[in-house]
PDB file of N, CA and C in Angstrom:
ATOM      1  N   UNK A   1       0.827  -1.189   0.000  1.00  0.00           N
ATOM      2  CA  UNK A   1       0.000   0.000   0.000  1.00  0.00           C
ATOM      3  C   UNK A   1       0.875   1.257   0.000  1.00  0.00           C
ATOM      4  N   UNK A   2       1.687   1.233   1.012  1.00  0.00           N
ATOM      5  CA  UNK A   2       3.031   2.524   0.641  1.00  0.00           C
ATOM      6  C   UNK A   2       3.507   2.644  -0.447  1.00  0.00           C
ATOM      7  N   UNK A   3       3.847   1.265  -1.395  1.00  0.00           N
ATOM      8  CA  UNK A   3       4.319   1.911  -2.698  1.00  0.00           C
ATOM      9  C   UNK A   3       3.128   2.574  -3.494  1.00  0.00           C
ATOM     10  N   UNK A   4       2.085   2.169  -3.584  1.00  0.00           N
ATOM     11  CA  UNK A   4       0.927   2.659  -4.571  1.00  0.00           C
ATOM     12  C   UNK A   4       0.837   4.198  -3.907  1.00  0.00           C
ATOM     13  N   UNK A   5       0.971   4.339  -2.689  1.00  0.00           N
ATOM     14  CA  UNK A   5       0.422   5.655  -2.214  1.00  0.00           C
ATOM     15  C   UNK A   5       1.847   6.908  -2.680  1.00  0.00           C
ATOM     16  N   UNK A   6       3.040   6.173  -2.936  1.00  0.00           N
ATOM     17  CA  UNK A   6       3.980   7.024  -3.003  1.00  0.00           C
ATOM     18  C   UNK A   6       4.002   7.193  -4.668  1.00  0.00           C
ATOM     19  N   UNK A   7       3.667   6.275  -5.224  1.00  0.00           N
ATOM     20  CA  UNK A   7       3.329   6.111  -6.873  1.00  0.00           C
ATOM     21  C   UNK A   7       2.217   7.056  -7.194  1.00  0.00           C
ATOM     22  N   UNK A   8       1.225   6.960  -6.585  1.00  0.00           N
ATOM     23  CA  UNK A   8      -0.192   8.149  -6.444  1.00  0.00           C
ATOM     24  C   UNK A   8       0.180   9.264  -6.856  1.00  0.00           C
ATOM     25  N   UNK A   9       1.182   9.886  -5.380  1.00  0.00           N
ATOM     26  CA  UNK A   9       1.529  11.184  -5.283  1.00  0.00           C
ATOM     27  C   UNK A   9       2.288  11.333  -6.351  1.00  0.00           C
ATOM     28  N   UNK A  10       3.554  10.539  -6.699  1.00  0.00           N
ATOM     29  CA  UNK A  10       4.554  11.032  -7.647  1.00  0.00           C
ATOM     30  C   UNK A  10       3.600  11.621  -9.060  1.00  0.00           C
ATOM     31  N   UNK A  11       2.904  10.678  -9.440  1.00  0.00           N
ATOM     32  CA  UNK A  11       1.840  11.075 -10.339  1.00  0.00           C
ATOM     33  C   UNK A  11       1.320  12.195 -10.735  1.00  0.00           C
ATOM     34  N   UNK A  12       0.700  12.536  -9.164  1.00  0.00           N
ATOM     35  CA  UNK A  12       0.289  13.530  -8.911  1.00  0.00           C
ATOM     36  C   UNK A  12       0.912  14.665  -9.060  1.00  0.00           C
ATOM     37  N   UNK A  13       1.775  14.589  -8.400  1.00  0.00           N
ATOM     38  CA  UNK A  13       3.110  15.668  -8.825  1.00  0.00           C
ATOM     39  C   UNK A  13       3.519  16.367 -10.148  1.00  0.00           C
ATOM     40  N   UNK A  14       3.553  15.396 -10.708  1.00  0.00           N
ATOM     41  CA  UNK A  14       4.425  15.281 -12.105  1.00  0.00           C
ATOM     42  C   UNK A  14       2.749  16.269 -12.806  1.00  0.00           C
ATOM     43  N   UNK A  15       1.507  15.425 -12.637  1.00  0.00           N
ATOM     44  CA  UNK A  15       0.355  16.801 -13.639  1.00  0.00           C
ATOM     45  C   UNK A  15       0.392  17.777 -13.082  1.00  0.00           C
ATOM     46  N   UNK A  16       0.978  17.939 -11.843  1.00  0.00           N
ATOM     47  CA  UNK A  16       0.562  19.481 -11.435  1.00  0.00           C
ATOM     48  C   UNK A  16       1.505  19.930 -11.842  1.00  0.00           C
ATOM     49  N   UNK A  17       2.869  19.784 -12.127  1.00  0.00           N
ATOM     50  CA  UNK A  17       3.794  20.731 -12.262  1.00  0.00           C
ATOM     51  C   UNK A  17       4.145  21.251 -13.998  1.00  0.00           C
ATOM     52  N   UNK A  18       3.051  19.735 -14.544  1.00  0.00           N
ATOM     53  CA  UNK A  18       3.020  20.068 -15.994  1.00  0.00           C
ATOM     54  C   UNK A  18       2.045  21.825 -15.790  1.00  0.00           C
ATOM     55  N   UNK A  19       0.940  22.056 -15.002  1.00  0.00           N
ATOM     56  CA  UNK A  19       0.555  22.999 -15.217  1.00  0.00           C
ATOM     57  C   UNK A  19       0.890  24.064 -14.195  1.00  0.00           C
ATOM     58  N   UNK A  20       2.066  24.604 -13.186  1.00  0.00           N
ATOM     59  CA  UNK A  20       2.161  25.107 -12.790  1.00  0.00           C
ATOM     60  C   UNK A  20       2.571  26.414 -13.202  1.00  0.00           C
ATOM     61  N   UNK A  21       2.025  27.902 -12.929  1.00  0.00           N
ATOM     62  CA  UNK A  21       2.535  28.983 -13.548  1.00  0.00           C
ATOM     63  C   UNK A  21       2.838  29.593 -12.589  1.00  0.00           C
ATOM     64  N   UNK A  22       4.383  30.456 -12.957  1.00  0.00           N
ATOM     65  CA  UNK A  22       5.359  31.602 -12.043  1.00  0.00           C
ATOM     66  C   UNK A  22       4.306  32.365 -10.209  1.00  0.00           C
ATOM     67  N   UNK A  23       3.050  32.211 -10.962  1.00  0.00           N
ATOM     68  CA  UNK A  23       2.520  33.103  -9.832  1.00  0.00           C
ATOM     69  C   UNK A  23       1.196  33.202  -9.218  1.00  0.00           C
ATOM     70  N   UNK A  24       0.725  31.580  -9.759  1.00  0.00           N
ATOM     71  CA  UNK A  24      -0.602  30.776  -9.791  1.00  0.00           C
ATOM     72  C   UNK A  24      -0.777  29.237  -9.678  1.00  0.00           C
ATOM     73  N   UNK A  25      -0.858  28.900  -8.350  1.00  0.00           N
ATOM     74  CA  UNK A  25      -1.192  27.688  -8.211  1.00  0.00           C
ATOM     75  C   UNK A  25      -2.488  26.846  -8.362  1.00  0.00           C
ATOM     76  N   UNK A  26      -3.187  27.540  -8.961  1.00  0.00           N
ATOM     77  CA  UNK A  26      -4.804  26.956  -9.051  1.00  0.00           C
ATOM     78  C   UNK A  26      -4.744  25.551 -10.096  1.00  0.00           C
ATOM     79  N   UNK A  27      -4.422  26.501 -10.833  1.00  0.00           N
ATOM     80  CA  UNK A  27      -4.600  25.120 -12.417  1.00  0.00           C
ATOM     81  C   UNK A  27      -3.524  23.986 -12.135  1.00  0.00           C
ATOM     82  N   UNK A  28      -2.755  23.852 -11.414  1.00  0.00           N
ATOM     83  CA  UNK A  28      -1.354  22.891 -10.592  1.00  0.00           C
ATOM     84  C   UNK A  28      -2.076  22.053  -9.532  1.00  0.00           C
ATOM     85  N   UNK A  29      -2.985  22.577  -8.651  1.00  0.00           N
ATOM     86  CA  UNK A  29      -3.821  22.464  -7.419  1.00  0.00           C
ATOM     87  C   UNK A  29      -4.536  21.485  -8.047  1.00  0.00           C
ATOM     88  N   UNK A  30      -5.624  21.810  -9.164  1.00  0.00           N
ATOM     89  CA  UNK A  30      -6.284  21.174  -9.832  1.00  0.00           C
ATOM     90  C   UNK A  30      -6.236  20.066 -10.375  1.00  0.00           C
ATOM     91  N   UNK A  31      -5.226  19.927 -10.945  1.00  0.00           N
ATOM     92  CA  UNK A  31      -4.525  19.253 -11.989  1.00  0.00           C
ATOM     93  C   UNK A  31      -3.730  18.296 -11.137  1.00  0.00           C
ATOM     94  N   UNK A  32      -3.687  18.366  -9.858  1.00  0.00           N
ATOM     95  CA  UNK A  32      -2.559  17.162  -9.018  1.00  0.00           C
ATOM     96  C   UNK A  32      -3.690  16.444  -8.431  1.00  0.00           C
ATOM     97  N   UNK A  33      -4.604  17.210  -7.854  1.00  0.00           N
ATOM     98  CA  UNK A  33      -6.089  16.415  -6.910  1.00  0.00           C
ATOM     99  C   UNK A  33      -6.594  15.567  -8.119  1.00  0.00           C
ATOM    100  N   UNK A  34      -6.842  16.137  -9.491  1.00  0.00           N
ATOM    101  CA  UNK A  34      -7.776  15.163 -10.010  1.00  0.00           C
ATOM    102  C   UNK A  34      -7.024  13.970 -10.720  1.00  0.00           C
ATOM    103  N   UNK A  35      -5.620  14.237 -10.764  1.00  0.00           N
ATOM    104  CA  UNK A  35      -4.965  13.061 -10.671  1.00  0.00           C
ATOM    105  C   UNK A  35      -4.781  12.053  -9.749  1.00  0.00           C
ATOM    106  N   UNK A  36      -4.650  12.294  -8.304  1.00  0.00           N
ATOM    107  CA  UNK A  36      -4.660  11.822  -6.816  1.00  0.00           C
ATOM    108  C   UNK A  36      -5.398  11.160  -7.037  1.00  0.00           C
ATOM    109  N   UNK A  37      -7.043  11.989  -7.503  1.00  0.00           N
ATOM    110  CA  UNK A  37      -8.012  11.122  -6.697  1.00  0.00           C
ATOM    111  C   UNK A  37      -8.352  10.300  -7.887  1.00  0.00           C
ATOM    112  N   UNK A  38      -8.111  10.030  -9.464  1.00  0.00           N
ATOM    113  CA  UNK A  38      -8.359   9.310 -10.481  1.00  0.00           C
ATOM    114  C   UNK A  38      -7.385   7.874 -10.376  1.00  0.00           C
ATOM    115  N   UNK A  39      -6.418   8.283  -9.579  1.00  0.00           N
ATOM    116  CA  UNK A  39      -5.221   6.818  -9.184  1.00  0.00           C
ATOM    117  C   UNK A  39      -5.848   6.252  -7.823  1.00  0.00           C
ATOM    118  N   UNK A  40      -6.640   6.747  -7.066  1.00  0.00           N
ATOM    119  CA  UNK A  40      -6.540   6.249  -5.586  1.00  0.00           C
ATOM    120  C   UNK A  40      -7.528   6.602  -5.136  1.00  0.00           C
ATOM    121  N   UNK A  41      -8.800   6.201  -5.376  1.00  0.00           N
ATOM    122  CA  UNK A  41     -10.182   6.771  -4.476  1.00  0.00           C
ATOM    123  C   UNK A  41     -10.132   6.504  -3.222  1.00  0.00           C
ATOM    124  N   UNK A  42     -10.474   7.669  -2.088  1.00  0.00           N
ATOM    125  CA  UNK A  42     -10.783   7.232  -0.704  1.00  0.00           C
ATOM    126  C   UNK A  42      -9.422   8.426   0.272  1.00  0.00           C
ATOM    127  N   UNK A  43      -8.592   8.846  -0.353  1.00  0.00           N
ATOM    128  CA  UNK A  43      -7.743   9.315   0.011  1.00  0.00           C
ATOM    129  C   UNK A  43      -7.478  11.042  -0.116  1.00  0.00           C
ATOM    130  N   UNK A  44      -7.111  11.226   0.694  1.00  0.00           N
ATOM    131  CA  UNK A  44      -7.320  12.903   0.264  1.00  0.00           C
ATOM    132  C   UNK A  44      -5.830  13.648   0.388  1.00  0.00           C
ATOM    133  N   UNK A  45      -5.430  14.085  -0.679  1.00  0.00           N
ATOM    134  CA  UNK A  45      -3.877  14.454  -1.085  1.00  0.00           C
ATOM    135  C   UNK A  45      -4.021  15.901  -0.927  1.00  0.00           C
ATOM    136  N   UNK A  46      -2.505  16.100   0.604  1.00  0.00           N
ATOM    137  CA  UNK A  46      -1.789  17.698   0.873  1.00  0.00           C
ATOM    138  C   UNK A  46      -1.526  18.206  -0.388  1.00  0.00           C
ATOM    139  N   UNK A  47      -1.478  19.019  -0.757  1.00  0.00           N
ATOM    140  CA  UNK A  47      -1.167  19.684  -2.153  1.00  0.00           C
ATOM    141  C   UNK A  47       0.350  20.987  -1.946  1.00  0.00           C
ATOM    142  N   UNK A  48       1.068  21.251  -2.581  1.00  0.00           N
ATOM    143  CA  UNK A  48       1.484  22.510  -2.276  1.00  0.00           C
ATOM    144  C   UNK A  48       2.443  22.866  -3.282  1.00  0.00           C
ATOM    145  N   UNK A  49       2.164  23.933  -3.675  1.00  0.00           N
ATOM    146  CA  UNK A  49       3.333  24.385  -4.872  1.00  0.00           C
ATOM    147  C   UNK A  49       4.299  25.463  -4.033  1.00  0.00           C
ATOM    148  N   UNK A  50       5.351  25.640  -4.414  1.00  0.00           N
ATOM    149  CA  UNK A  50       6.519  26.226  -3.764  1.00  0.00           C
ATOM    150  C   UNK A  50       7.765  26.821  -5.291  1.00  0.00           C
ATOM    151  N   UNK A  51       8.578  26.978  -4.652  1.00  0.00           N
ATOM    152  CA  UNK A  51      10.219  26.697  -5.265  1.00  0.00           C
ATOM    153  C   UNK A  51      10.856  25.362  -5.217  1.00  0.00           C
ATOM    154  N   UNK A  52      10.800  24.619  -6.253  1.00  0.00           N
ATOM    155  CA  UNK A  52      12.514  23.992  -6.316  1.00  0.00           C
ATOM    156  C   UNK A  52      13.782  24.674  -6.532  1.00  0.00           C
ATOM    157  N   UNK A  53      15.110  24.503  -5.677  1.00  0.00           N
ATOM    158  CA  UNK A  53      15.939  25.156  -6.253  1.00  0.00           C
ATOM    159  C   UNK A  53      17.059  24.340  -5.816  1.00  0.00           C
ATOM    160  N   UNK A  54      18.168  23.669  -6.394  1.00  0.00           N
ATOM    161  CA  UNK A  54      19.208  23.086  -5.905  1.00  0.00           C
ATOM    162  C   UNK A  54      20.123  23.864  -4.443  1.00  0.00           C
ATOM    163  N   UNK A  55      20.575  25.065  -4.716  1.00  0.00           N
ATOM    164  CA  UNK A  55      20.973  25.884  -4.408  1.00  0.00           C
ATOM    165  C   UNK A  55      20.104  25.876  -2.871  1.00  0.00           C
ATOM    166  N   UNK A  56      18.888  25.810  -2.465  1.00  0.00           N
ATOM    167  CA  UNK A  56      18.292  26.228  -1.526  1.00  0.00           C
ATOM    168  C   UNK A  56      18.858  25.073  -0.305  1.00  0.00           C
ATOM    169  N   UNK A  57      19.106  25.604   0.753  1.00  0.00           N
ATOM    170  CA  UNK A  57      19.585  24.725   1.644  1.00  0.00           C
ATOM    171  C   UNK A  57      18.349  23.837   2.652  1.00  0.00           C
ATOM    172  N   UNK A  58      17.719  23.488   1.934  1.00  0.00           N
ATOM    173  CA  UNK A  58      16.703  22.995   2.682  1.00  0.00           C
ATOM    174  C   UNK A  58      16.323  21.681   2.442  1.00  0.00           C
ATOM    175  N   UNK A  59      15.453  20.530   3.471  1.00  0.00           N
ATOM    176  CA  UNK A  59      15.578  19.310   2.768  1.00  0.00           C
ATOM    177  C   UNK A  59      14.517  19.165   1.547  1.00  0.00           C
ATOM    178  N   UNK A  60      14.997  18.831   0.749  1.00  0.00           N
ATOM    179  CA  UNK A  60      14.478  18.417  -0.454  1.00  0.00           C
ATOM    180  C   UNK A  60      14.599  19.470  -1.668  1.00  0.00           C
ATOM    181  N   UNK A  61      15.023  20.431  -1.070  1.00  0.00           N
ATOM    182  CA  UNK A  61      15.659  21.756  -1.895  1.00  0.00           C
ATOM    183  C   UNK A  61      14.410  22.667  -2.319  1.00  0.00           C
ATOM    184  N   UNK A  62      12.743  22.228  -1.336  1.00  0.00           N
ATOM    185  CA  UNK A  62      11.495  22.781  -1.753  1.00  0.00           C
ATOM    186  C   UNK A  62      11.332  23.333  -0.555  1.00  0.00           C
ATOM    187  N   UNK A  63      10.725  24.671  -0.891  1.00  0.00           N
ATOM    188  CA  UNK A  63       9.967  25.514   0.124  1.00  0.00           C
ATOM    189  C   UNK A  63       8.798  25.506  -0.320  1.00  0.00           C
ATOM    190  N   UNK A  64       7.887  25.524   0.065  1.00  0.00           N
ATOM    191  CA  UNK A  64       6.053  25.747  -0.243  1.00  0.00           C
ATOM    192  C   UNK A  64       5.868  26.950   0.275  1.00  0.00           C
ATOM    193  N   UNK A  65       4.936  27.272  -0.903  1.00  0.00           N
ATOM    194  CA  UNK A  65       4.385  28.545  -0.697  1.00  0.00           C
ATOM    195  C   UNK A  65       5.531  29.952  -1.271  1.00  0.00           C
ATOM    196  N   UNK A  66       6.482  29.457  -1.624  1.00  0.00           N
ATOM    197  CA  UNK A  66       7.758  30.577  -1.801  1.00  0.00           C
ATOM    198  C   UNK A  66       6.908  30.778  -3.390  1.00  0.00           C
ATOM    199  N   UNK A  67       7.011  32.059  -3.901  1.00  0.00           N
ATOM    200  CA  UNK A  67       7.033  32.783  -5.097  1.00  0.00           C
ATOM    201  C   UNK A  67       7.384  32.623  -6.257  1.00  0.00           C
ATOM    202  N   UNK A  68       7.025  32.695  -7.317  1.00  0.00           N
ATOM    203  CA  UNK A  68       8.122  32.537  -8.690  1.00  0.00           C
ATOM    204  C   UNK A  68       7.804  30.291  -8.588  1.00  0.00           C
ATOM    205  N   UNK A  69       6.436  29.840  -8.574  1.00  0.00           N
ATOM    206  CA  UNK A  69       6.261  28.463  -8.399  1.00  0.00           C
ATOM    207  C   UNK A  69       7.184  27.996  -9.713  1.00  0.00           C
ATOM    208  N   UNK A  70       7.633  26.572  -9.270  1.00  0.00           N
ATOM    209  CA  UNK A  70       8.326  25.639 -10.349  1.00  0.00           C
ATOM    210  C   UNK A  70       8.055  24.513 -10.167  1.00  0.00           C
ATOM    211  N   UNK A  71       7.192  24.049  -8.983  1.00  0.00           N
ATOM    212  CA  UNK A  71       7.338  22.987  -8.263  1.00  0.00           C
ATOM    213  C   UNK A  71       5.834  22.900  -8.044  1.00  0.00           C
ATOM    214  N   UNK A  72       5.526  21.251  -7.526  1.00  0.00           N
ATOM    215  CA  UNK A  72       4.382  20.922  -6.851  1.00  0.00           C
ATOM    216  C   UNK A  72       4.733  19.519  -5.943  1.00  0.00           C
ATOM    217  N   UNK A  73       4.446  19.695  -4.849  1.00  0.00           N
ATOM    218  CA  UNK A  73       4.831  18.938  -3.879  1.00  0.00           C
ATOM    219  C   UNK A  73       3.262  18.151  -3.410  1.00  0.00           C
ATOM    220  N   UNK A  74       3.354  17.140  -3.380  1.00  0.00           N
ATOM    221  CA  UNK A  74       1.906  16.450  -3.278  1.00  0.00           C
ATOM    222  C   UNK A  74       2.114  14.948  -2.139  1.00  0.00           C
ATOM    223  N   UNK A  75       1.417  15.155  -0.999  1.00  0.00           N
ATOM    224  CA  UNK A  75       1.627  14.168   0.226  1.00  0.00           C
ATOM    225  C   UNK A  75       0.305  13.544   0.675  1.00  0.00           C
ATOM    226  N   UNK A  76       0.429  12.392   0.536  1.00  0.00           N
ATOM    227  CA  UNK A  76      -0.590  11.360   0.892  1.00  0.00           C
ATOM    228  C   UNK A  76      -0.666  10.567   2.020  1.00  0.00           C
ATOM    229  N   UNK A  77      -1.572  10.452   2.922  1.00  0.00           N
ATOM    230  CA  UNK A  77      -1.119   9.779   4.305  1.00  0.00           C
ATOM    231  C   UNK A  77      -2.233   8.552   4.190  1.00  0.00           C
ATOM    232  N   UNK A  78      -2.047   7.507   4.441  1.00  0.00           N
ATOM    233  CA  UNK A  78      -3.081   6.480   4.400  1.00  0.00           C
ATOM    234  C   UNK A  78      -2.564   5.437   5.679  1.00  0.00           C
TER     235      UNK A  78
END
């Protein structure tokens, strides 16, 4: 069940960030839930767009919620 749920999210991830724009997370938001919930009924997926940046000293090199989006970070708890 952990791998499907981590497979879910990655999923998930990957459509939202196909639609993520510089300064609008809606259509990213959108676009990761109705993937979530089209792989995995019953489950309800954290959502969050941020910065990726190598450079950023932080774990995973993502901040949520930071400006200038590139990223979509998507967490599933089951």
């Amino acid at each position: 069940m952990k791998r499907e749920l981590q497979k879910t999210a990655d999923l998930a991830a990957i459509a939202g960030a196909s639609s993520v724009q510089p300064t609008d997370c809606t259509a990213a938001h959108a676009a990761a839930l109705a993937n979530a919930t089209q792989n995995l009924a019953g489950f309800t997926p954290t959502i969050n767009c941020g910065r990726w940046d190598p450079a950023q000293a932080t774990e995973r090199n993502f901040v949520a919620g930071q400006t200038a989006y590139n990223a979509v970070h998507v967490q599933i708890t089951g």
